[in-house]
Protein backbone atom coordinates (compact mmCIF):
# COMPACT_ATOMS: atom_id res chain seq x y z
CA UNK A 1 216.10 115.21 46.05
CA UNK A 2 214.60 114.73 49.66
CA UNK A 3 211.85 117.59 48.81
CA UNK A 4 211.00 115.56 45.37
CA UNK A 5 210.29 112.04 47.30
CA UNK A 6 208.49 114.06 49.87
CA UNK A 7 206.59 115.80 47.50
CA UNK A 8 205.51 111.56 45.61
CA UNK A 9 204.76 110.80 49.16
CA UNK A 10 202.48 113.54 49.69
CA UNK A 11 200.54 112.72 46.53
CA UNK A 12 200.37 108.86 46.84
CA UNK A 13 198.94 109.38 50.68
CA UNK A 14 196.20 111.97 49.05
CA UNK A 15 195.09 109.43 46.30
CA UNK A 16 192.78 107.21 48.70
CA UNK A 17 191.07 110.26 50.17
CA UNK A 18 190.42 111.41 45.99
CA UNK A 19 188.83 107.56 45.56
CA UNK A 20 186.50 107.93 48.23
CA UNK A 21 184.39 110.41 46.88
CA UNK A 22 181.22 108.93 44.71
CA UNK A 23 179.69 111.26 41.74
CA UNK A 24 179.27 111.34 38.28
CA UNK A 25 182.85 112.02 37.37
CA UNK A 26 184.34 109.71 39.13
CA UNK A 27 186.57 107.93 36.84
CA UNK A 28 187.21 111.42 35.29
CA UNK A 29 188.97 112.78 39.14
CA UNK A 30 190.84 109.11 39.67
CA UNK A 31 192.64 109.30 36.10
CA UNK A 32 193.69 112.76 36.86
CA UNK A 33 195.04 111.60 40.05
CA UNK A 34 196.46 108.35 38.88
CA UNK A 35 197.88 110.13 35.42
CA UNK A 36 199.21 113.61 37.33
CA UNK A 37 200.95 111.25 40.37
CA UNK A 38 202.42 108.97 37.74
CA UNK A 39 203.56 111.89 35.32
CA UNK A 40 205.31 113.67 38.20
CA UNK A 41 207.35 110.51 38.79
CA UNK A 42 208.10 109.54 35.76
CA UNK A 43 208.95 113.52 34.91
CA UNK A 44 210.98 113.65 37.83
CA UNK A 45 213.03 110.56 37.03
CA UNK A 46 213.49 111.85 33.66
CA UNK A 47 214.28 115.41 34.42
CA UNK A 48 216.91 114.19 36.69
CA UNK A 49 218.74 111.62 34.26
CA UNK A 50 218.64 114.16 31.60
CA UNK A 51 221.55 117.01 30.98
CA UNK A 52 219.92 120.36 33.25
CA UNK A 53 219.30 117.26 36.31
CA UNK A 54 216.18 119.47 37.27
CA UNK A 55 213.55 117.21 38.87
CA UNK A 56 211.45 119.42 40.15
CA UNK A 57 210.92 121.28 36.56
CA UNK A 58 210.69 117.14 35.39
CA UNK A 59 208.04 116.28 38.18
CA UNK A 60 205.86 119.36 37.43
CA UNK A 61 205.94 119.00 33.41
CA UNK A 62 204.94 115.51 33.98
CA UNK A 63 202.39 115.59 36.85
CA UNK A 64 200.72 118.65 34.31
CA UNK A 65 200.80 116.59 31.42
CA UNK A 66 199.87 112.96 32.44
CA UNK A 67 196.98 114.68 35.35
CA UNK A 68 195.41 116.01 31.56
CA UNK A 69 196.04 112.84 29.53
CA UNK A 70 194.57 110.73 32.57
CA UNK A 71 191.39 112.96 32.69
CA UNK A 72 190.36 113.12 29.41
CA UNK A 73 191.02 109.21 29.26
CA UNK A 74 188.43 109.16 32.72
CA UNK A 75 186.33 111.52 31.39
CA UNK A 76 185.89 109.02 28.03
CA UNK A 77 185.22 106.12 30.46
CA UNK A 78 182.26 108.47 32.38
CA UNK A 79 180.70 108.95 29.62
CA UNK A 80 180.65 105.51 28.06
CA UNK A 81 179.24 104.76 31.91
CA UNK A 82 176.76 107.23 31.76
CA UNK A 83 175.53 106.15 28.04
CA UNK A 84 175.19 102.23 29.13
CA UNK A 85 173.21 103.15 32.33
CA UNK A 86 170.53 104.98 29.19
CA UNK A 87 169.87 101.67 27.98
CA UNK A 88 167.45 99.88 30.09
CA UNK A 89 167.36 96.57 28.52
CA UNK A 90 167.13 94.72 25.78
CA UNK A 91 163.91 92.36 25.25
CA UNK A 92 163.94 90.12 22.80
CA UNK A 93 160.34 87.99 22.17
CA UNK A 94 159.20 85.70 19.50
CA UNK A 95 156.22 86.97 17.42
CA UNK A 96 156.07 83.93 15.34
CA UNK A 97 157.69 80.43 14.70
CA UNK A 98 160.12 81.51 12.47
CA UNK A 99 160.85 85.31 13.89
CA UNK A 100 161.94 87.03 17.11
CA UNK A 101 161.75 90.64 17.68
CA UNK A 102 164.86 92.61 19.37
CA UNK A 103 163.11 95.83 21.09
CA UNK A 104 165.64 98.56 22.80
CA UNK A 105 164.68 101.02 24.88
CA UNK A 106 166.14 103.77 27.09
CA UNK A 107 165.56 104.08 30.96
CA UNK A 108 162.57 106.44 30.29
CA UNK A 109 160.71 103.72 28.67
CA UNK A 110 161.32 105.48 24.84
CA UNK A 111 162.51 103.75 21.77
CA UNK A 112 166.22 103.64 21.35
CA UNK A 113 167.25 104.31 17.83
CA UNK A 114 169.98 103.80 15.54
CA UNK A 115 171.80 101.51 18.00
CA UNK A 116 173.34 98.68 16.77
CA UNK A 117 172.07 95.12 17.30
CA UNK A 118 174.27 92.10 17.70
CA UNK A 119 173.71 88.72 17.71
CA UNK A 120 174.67 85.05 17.45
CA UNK A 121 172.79 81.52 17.11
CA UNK A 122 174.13 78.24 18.58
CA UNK A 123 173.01 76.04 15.65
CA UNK A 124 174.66 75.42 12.94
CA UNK A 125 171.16 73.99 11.24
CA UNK A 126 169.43 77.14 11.63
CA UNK A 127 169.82 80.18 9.26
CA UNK A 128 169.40 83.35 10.59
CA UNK A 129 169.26 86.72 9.14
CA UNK A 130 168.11 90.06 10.10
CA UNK A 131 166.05 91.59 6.66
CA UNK A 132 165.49 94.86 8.07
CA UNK A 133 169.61 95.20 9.22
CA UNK A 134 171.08 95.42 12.51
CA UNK A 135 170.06 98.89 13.41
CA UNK A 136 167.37 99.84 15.62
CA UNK A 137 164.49 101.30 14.01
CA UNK A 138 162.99 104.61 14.80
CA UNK A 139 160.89 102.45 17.18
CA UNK A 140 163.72 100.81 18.56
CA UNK A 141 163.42 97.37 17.05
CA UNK A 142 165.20 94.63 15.36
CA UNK A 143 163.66 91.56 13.26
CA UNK A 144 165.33 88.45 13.33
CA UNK A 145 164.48 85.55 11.07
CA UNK A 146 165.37 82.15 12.33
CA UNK A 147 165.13 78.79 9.77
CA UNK A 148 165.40 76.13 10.39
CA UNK A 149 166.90 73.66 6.91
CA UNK A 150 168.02 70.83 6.28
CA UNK A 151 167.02 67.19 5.01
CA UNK A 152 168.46 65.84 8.67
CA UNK A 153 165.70 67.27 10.73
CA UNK A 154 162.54 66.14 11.96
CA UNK A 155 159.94 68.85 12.37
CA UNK A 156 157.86 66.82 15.09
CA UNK A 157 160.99 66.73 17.29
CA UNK A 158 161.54 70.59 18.45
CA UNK A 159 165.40 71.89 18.63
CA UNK A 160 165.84 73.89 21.44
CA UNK A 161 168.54 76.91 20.04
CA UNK A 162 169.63 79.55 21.73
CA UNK A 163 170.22 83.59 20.50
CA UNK A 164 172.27 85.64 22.24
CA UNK A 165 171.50 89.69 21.68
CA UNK A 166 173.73 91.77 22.23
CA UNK A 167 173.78 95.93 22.68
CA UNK A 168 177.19 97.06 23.15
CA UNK A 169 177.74 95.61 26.93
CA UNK A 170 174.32 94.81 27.86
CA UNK A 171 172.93 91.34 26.84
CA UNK A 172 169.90 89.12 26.44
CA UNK A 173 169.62 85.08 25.92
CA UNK A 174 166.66 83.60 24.52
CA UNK A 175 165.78 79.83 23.95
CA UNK A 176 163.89 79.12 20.90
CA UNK A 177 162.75 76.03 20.40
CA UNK A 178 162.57 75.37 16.73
């Protein structure tokens, strides 16, 4: 039993040296660490409290199996990293009083297809819609219709509203006024 908590010890004093490295599978190397050091105890804990009281056969099943699990979960999270740092920005401008164009493109300046678009408006006395869909087109863009309704509203007094774009993570506000 004094081998087994020796052998936890060594692995929880060699996780901070495995988080100091910086690369491009980062995440991918710390849930290795993170899942293999808490497989082995758990496997260990379990493999002693079951009937054959074998720790080390517990520790070594689960340091294999949650080291794999804890990868492939890291390895997920890299590349959802690496995708998000493709998308340069989101620019959203109005081309006329009653329409704002959503344009998406990737780091190297090209057009960023087939994404999908998100947005919201924060009045309720505009209608919005988005005739072409939500989807980027082949040149990246989105057209959003904004109208503004209602027999409330003057139209010499402007409405300042504001549209939120969204792109998965990355975002973009815009004041309109209207």
């Amino acid at each position: 039993m004094k081998q087994f908590f020796a052998s936890i010890l060594v692995v929880l004093l060699a996780v901070p040296a495995a988080f100091a490295q910086v690369d491009n599978h980062a995440k991918t190397k710390k849930g290795a660490v993170i899942g293999g050091a808490a497989g082995a105890v758990l496997g260990g804990v379990l493999g002693n409290n079951r009937g054959s009281g074998n720790a080390k056969r517990g520790a070594v099943i689960g340091g294999v199996v949650g080291a794999a699990a804890g990868g492939i979960i890291g390895a997920m999270m890299d590349k959802q990293e690496r995708e998000l740092r493709q998308i340069e920005g989101v620019n959203v401008q109005r081309t006329s009083t009653d329409e704002l164009k959503v344009t998406v493109k990737k780091s190297d300046g090209s057009a960023n297809a087939s994404k999908l678009v998100e947005y919201s408006v924060d009045q309720p006395k505009i209608n919005h819609s988005a005739p072409g869909g939500l989807s980027t087109s082949a040149t990246g863009e989105v057209t959003i219709k904004l109208r503004r309704e209602g027999a409330a509203w003057d139209a010499n007094t402007p409405m300042p509203v504001q549209v939120i774009v969204w792109l998965g993570l990355v975002s973009k506000t815009i004041t309109v006024n209207m």
